[in-house]
Protein backbone atom coordinates (compact mmCIF):
# COMPACT_ATOMS: atom_id res chain seq x y z
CA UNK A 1 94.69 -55.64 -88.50
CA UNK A 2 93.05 -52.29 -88.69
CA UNK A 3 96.13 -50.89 -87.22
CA UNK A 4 99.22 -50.14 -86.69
CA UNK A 5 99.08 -51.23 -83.32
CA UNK A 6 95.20 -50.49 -83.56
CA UNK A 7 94.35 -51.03 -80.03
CA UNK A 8 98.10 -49.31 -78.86
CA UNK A 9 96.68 -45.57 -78.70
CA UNK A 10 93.86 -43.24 -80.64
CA UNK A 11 96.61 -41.38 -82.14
CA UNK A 12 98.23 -44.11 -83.71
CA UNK A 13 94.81 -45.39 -84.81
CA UNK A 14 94.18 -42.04 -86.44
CA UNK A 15 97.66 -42.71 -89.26
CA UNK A 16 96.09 -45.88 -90.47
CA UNK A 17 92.74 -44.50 -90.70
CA UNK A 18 92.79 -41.03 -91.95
CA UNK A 19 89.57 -39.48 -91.10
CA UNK A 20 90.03 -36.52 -93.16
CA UNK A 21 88.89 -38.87 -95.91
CA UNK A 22 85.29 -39.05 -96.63
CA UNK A 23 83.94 -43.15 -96.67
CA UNK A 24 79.97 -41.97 -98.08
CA UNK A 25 79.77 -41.13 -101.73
CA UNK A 26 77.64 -38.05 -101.91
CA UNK A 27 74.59 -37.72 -103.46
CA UNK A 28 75.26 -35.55 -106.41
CA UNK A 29 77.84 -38.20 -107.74
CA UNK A 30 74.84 -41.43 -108.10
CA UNK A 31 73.23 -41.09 -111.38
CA UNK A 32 70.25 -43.42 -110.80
CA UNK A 33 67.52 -40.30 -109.43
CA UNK A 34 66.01 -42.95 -107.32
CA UNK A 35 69.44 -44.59 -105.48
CA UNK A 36 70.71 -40.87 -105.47
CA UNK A 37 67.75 -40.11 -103.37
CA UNK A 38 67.87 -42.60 -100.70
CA UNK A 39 71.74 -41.43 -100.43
CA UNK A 40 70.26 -37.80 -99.74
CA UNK A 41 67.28 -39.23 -97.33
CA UNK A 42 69.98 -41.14 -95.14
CA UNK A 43 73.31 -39.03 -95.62
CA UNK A 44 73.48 -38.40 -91.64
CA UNK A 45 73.08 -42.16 -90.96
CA UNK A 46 75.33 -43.46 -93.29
CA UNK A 47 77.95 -41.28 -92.33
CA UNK A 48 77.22 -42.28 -88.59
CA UNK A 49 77.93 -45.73 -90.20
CA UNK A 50 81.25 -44.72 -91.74
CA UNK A 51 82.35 -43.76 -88.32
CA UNK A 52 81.81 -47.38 -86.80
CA UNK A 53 83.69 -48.83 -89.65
CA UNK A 54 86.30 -47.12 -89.58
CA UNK A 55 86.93 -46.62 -85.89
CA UNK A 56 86.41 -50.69 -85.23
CA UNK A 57 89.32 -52.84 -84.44
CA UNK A 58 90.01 -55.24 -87.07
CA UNK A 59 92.76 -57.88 -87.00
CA UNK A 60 94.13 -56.56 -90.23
CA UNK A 61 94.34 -52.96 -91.91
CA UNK A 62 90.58 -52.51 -92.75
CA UNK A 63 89.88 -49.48 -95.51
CA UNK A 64 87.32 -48.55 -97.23
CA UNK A 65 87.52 -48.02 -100.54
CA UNK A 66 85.77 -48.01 -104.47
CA UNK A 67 88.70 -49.72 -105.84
CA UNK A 68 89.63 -53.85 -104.67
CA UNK A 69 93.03 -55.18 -105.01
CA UNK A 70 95.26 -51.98 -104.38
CA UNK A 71 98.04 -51.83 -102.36
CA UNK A 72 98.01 -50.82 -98.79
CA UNK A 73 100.23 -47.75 -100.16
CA UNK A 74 97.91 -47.01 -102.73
CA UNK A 75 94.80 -47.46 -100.69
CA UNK A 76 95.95 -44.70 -98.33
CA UNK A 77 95.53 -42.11 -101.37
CA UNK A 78 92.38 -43.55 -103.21
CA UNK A 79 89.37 -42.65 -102.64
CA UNK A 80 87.51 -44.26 -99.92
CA UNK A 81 83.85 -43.13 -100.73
CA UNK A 82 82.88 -46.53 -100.69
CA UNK A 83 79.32 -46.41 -99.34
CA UNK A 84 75.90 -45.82 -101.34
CA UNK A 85 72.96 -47.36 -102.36
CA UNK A 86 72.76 -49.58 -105.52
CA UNK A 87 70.71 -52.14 -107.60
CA UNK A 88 71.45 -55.95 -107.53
CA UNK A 89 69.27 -58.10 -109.60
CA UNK A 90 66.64 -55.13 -109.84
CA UNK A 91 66.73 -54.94 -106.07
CA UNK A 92 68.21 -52.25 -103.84
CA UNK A 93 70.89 -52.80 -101.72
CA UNK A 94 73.26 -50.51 -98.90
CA UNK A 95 76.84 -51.40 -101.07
CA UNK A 96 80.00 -51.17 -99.03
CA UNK A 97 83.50 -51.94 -100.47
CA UNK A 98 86.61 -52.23 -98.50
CA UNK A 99 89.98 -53.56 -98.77
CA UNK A 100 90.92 -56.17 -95.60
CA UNK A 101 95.20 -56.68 -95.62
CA UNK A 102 94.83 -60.07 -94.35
CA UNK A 103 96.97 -62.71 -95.43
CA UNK A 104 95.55 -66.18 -95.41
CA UNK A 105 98.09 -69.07 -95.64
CA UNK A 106 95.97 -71.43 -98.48
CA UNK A 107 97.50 -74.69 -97.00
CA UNK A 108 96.17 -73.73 -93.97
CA UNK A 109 93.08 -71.97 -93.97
CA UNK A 110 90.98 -73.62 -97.14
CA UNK A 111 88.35 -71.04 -98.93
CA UNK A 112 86.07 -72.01 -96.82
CA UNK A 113 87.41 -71.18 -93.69
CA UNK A 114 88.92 -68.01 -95.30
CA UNK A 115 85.25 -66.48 -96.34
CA UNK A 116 83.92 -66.91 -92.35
CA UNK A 117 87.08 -65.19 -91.09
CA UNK A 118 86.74 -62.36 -93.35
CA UNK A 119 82.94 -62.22 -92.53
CA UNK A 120 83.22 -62.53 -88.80
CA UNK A 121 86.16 -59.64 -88.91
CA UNK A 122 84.95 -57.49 -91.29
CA UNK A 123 81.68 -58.25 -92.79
CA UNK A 124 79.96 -58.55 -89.59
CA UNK A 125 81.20 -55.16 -87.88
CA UNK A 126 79.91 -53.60 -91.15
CA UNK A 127 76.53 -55.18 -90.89
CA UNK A 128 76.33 -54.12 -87.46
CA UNK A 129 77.05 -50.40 -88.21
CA UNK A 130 74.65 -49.94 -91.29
CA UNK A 131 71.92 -52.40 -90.70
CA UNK A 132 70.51 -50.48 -87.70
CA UNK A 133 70.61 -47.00 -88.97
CA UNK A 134 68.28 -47.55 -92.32
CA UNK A 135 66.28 -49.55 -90.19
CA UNK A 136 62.40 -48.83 -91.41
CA UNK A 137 63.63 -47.86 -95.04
CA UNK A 138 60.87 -49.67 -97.27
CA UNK A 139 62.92 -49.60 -100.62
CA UNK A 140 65.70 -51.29 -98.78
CA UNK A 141 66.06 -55.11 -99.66
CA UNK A 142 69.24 -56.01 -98.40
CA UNK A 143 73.29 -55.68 -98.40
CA UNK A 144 75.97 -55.69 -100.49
CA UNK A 145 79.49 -56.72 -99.16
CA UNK A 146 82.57 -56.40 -101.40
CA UNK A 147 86.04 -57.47 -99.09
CA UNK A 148 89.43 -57.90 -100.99
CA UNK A 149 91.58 -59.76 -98.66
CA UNK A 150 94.73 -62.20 -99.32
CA UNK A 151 96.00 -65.25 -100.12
CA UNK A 152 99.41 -66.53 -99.61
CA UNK A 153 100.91 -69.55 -101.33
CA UNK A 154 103.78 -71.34 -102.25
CA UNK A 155 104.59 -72.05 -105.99
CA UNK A 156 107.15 -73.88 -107.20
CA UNK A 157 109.27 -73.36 -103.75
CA UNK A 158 108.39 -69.63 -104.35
CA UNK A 159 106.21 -67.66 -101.62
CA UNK A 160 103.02 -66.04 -104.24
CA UNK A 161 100.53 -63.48 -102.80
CA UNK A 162 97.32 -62.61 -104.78
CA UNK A 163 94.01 -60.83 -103.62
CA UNK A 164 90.93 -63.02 -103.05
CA UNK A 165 87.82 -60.51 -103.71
CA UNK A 166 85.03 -62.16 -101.73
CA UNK A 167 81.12 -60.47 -101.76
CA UNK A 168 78.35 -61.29 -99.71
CA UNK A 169 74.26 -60.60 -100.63
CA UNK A 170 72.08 -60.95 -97.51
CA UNK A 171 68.60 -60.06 -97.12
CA UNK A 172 67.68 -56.81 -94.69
CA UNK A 173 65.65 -59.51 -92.50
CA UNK A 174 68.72 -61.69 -92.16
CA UNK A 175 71.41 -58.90 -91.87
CA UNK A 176 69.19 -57.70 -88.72
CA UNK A 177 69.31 -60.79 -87.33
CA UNK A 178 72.37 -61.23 -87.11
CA UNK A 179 73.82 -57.46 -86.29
CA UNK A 180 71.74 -58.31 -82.95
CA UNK A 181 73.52 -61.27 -82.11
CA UNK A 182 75.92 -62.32 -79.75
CA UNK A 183 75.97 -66.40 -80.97
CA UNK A 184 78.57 -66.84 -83.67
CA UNK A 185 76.22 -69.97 -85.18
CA UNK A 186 73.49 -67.34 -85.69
CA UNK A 187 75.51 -64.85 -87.27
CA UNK A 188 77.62 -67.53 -89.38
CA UNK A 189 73.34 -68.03 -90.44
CA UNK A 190 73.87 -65.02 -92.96
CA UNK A 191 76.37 -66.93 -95.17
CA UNK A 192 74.01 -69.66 -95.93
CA UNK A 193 70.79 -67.74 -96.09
CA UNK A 194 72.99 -65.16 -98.50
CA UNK A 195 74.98 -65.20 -101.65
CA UNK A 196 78.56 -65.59 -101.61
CA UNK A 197 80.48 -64.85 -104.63
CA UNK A 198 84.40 -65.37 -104.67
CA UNK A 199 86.30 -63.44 -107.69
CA UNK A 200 82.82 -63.01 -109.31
CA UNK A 201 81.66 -66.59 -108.84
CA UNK A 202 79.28 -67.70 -106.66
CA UNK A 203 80.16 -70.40 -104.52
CA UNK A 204 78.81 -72.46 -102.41
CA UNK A 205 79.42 -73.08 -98.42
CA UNK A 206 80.00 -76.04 -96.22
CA UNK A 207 77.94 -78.48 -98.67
CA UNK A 208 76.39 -81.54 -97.29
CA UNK A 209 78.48 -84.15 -96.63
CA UNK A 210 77.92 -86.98 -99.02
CA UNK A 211 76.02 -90.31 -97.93
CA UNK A 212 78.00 -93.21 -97.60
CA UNK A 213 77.10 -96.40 -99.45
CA UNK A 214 74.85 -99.06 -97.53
CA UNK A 215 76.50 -102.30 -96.76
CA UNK A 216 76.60 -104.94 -99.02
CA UNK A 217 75.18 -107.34 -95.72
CA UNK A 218 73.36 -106.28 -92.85
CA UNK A 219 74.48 -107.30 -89.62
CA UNK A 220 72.42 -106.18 -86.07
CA UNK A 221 75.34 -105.21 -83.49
CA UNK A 222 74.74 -104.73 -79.87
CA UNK A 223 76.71 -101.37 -79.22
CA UNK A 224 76.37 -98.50 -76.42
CA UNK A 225 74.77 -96.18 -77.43
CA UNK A 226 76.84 -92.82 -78.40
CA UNK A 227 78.12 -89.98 -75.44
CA UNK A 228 75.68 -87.26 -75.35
CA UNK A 229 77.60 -83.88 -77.20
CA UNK A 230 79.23 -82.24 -74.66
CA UNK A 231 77.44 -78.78 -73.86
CA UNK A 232 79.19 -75.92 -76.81
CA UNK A 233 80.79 -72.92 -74.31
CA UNK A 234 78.72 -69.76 -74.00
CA UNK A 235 79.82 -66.94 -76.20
CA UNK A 236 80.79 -64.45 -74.47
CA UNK A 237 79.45 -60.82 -74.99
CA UNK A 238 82.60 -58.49 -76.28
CA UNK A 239 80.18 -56.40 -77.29
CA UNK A 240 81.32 -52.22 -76.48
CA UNK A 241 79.03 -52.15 -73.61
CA UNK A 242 79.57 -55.63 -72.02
CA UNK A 243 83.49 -54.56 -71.91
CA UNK A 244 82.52 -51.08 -70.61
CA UNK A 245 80.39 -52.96 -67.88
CA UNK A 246 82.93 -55.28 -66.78
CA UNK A 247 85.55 -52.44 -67.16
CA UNK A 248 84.05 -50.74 -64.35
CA UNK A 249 83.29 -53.56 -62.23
CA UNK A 250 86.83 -54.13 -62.52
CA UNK A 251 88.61 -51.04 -62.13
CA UNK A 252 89.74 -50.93 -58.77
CA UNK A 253 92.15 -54.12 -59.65
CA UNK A 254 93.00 -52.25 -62.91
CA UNK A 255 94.48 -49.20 -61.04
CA UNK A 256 96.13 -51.50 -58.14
CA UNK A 257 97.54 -52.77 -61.26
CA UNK A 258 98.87 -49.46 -62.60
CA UNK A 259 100.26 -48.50 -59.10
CA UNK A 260 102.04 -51.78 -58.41
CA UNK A 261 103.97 -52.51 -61.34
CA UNK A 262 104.61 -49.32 -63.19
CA UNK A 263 107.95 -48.76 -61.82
CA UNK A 264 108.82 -52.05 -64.14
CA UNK A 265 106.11 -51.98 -66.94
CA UNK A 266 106.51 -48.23 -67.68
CA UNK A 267 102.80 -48.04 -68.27
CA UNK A 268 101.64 -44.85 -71.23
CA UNK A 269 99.76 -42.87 -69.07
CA UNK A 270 97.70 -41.74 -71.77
CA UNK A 271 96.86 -45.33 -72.48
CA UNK A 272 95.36 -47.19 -68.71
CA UNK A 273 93.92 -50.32 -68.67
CA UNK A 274 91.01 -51.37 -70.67
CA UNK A 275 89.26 -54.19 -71.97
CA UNK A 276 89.08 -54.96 -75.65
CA UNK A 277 87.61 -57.76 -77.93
CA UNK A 278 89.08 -59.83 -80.51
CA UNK A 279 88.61 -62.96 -81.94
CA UNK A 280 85.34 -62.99 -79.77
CA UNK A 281 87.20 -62.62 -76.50
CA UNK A 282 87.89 -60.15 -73.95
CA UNK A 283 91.70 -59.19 -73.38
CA UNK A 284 93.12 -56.50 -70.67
CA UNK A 285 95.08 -54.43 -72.57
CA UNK A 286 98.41 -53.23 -70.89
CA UNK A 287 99.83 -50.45 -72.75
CA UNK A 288 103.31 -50.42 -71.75
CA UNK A 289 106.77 -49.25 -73.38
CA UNK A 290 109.94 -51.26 -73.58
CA UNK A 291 113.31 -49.72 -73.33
CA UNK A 292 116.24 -51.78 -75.12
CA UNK A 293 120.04 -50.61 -75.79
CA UNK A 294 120.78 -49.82 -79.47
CA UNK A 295 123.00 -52.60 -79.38
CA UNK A 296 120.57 -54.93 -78.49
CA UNK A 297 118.20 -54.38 -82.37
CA UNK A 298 118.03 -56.71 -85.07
CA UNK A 299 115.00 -58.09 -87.10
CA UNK A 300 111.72 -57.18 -86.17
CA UNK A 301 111.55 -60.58 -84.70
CA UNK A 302 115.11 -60.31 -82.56
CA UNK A 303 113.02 -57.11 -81.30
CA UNK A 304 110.09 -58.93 -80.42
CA UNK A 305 111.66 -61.57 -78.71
CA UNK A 306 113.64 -59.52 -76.38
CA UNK A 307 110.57 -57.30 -75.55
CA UNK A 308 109.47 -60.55 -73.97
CA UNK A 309 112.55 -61.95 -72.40
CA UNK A 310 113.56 -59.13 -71.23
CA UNK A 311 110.22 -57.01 -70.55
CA UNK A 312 106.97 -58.73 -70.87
CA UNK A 313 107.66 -61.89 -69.08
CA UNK A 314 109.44 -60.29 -65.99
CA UNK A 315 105.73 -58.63 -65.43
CA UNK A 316 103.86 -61.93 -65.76
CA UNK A 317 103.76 -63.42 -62.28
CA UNK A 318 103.73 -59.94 -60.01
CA UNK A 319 100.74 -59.20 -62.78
CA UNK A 320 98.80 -62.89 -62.23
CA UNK A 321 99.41 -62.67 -58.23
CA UNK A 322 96.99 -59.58 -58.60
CA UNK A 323 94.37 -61.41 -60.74
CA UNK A 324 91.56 -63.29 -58.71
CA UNK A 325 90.24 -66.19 -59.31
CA UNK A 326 87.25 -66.75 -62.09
CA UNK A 327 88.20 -63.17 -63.40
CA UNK A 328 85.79 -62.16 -66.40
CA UNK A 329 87.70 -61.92 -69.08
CA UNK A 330 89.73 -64.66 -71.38
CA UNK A 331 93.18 -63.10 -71.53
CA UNK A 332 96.00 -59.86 -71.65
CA UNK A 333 97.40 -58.44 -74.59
CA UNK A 334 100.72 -56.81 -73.36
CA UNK A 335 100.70 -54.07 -75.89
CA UNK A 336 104.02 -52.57 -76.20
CA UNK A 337 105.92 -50.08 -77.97
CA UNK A 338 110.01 -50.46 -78.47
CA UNK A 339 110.90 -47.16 -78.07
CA UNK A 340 114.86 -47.29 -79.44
CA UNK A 341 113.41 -49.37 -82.97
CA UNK A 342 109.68 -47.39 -82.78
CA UNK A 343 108.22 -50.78 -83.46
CA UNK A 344 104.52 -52.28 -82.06
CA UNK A 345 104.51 -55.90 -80.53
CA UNK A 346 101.24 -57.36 -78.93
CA UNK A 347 101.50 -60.61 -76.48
CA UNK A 348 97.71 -61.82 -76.70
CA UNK A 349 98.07 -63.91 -73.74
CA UNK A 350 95.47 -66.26 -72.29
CA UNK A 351 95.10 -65.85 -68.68
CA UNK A 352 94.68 -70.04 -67.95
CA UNK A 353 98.08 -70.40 -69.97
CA UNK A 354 99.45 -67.12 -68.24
CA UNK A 355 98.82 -68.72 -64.54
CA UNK A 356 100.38 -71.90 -65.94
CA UNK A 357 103.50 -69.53 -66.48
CA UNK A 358 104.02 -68.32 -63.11
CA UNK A 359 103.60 -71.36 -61.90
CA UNK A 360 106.42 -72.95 -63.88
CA UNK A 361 104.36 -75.08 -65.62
CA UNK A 362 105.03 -73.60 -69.25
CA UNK A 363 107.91 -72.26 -70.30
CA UNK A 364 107.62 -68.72 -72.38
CA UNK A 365 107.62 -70.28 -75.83
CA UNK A 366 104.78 -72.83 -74.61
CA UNK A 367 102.92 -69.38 -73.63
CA UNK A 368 103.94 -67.32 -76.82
CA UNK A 369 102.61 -70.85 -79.03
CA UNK A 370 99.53 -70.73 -76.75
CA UNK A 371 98.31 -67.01 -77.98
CA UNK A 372 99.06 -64.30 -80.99
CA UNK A 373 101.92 -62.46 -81.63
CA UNK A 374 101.34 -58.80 -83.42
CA UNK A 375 104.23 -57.28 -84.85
CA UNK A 376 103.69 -53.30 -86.65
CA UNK A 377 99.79 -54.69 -86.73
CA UNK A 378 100.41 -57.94 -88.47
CA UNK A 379 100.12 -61.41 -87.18
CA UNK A 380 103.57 -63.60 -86.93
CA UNK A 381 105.00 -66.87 -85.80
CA UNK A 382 108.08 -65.99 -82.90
CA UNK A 383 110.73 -68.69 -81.83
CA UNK A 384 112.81 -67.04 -78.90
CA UNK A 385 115.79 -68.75 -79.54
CA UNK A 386 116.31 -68.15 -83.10
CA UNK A 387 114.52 -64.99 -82.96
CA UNK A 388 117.23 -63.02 -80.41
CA UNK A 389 119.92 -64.32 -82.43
CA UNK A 390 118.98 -62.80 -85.38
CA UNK A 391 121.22 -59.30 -85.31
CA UNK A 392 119.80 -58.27 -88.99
């Protein structure tokens, strides 16, 4: 995630994105006099665009960057002028490069499913921020998409991790489209009406299923006829000013919050309440730090798990007696800090599965396996059990 605990505090945000870094190339440095001149005409926007990149929160470490494939330790010293206007097939296109430290497992995500998560985390957000801004721009035929993210898999017994360079080419019309859209189906629209290239070579998405042979013998059979679809859930809005909205209808319950359990949460003061998207929902973030003994670290994981146990799940049902009924937003990310091992954990919690908790329905690995887990930023699998006896 674009983070080291990306949604924990602005100053943390500000080490894994350093902002003394330009992202635009300048104008000076473009040698075609025609590309170098749209970079001059739309310098303030494109910088206005660098600024939504880089200050969105991504599920990964997001950079932007003119080099793919570098490490996360080289990508913090290479230069991340990454955006500028270019020719693609003798058109001209808004280029933006980036490297995405994602990790896809390949026997569970295929490449399929790994090109529309990197598009709805990355891709889209950057659509979003440049699309609008060269709005009007006649020369202007489209969007060029370069995302390195990874791939992990197993070889031989042995755990392998190699980049996966994916690149999208989408038409201004349809990048418009979907940068104004809150229905995933209509912004998943750009992949098939664009070009998707994977290491270089295009490739093609979710092909048509292939017809199956007709029967040797027909037969007529009475059947009922199929159920209707059941109705596909609304998407909700997680859009900055929906969660601003709903922030302050909400904010009354968010400071009863504050006052009510901060003598056991130990809220960061300079971190209240808010609401955040990711994944397409809404969380309430609770910003909290946990105090263990020295004795008490390990692994990351040991750390993790005890930050629940002994922390996060103590707040649960004093937290979910405050929540009303057919609250507004899908769940709480319990965002907190370790302060003896300075290490991040996030509990994205969904409130349905949260409710089932306090009402000793689940127990708290049935709630952990029901959300995400964040450790330092990165997404991981927790077992309490073996987790807190882990002393490494």
């Amino acid at each position: 995630m674009h983070r080291g605990n990306v949604i924990f505090a602005a100053a943390t945000l500000a080490v894994f994105v350093p902002q003394c870094f330009p992202q635009v190339l300048s104008p000076p440095e473009i040698l075609d006099p025609a590309m170098r001149g749209l970079q001059q005409k739309h310098l303030p926007e494109l910088k206005a665009a660098a600024v939504d990149i880089t200050s969105h929160h991504y599920p990964y470490r997001f950079y932007l960057s003119r080099k793919l494939d570098l490490t996360e330790q080289q990508e913090q010293l290479n230069d991340q002028r990454s955006i500028r206007f270019t020719t693609f097939q003798g058109r001209t296109v808004l280029q933006v490069t980036g490297n995405y430290f994602a990790a896809y497992a390949d026997e569970s995500m295929n490449q399929t499913e790994r090109v529309k998560q990197t598009y709805l985390d990355v891709m889209l957000p950057i659509l979003r921020a440049t699309a609008s801004r060269v709005h009007g721009e006649p020369e202007l035929s489209g969007f060029a998409i370069e995302v390195a993210h990874h791939v992990r898999k197993k070889v031989l017994g042995v755990a392998v991790e190699h980049p996966e360079n994916l690149a999208l080419i989408v038409s201004f019309a349809a990048a418009e489209k979907v940068a104004a859209s809150s229905n995933e189906k209509e912004q998943l629209a750009a992949l098939l009406e664009g070009r998707v290239f994977i290491d270089g070579k295009p490739v093609s998405l979710w092909p048509d299923p292939p017809v199956p042979p007709a029967p040797a013998v027909a037969r007529v059979v009475t059947a009922p006829p199929p159920p209707a679809p059941a109705p596909e859930p609304a998407v909700q809005d997680v859009s900055v000013a929906a969660l601003q909205q709903r922030q302050s209808a909400y904010q009354g319950m968010f400071d009863r919050i504050v006052h009510d359990l901060d003598a056991d949460a130990h809220f960061v003061s300079y971190a209240p309440p808010v609401l955040i998207g990711f994944h397409g929902k809404s969380y309430l973030q609770l910003t909290v730090t946990t105090n263990l003994a020295p004795a008490d670290l390990g692994s990351q994981y040991r750390i993790a798990a005890l930050a629940f146990d002994r922390h996060v799940s103590h707040l649960i049902r004093p937290l979910v007696a405050i929540l009303p009924k057919g609250i507004d937003f899908d769940g709480i990310v319990f965002s907190s800090t370790v302060s003896a091992a300075s290490q991040s954990v996030e509990f994205f919690l969904p409130v349905s599965d949260l409710r089932r908790y306090a009402d000793y329905d689940l127990t708290g690995q049935q709630l952990i396996n029901s959300g995400r887990v964040l450790i330092n930023g990165e997404r991981v699998g927790l077992e309490l059990q073996s987790a807190e006896a882990d002393h490494r």
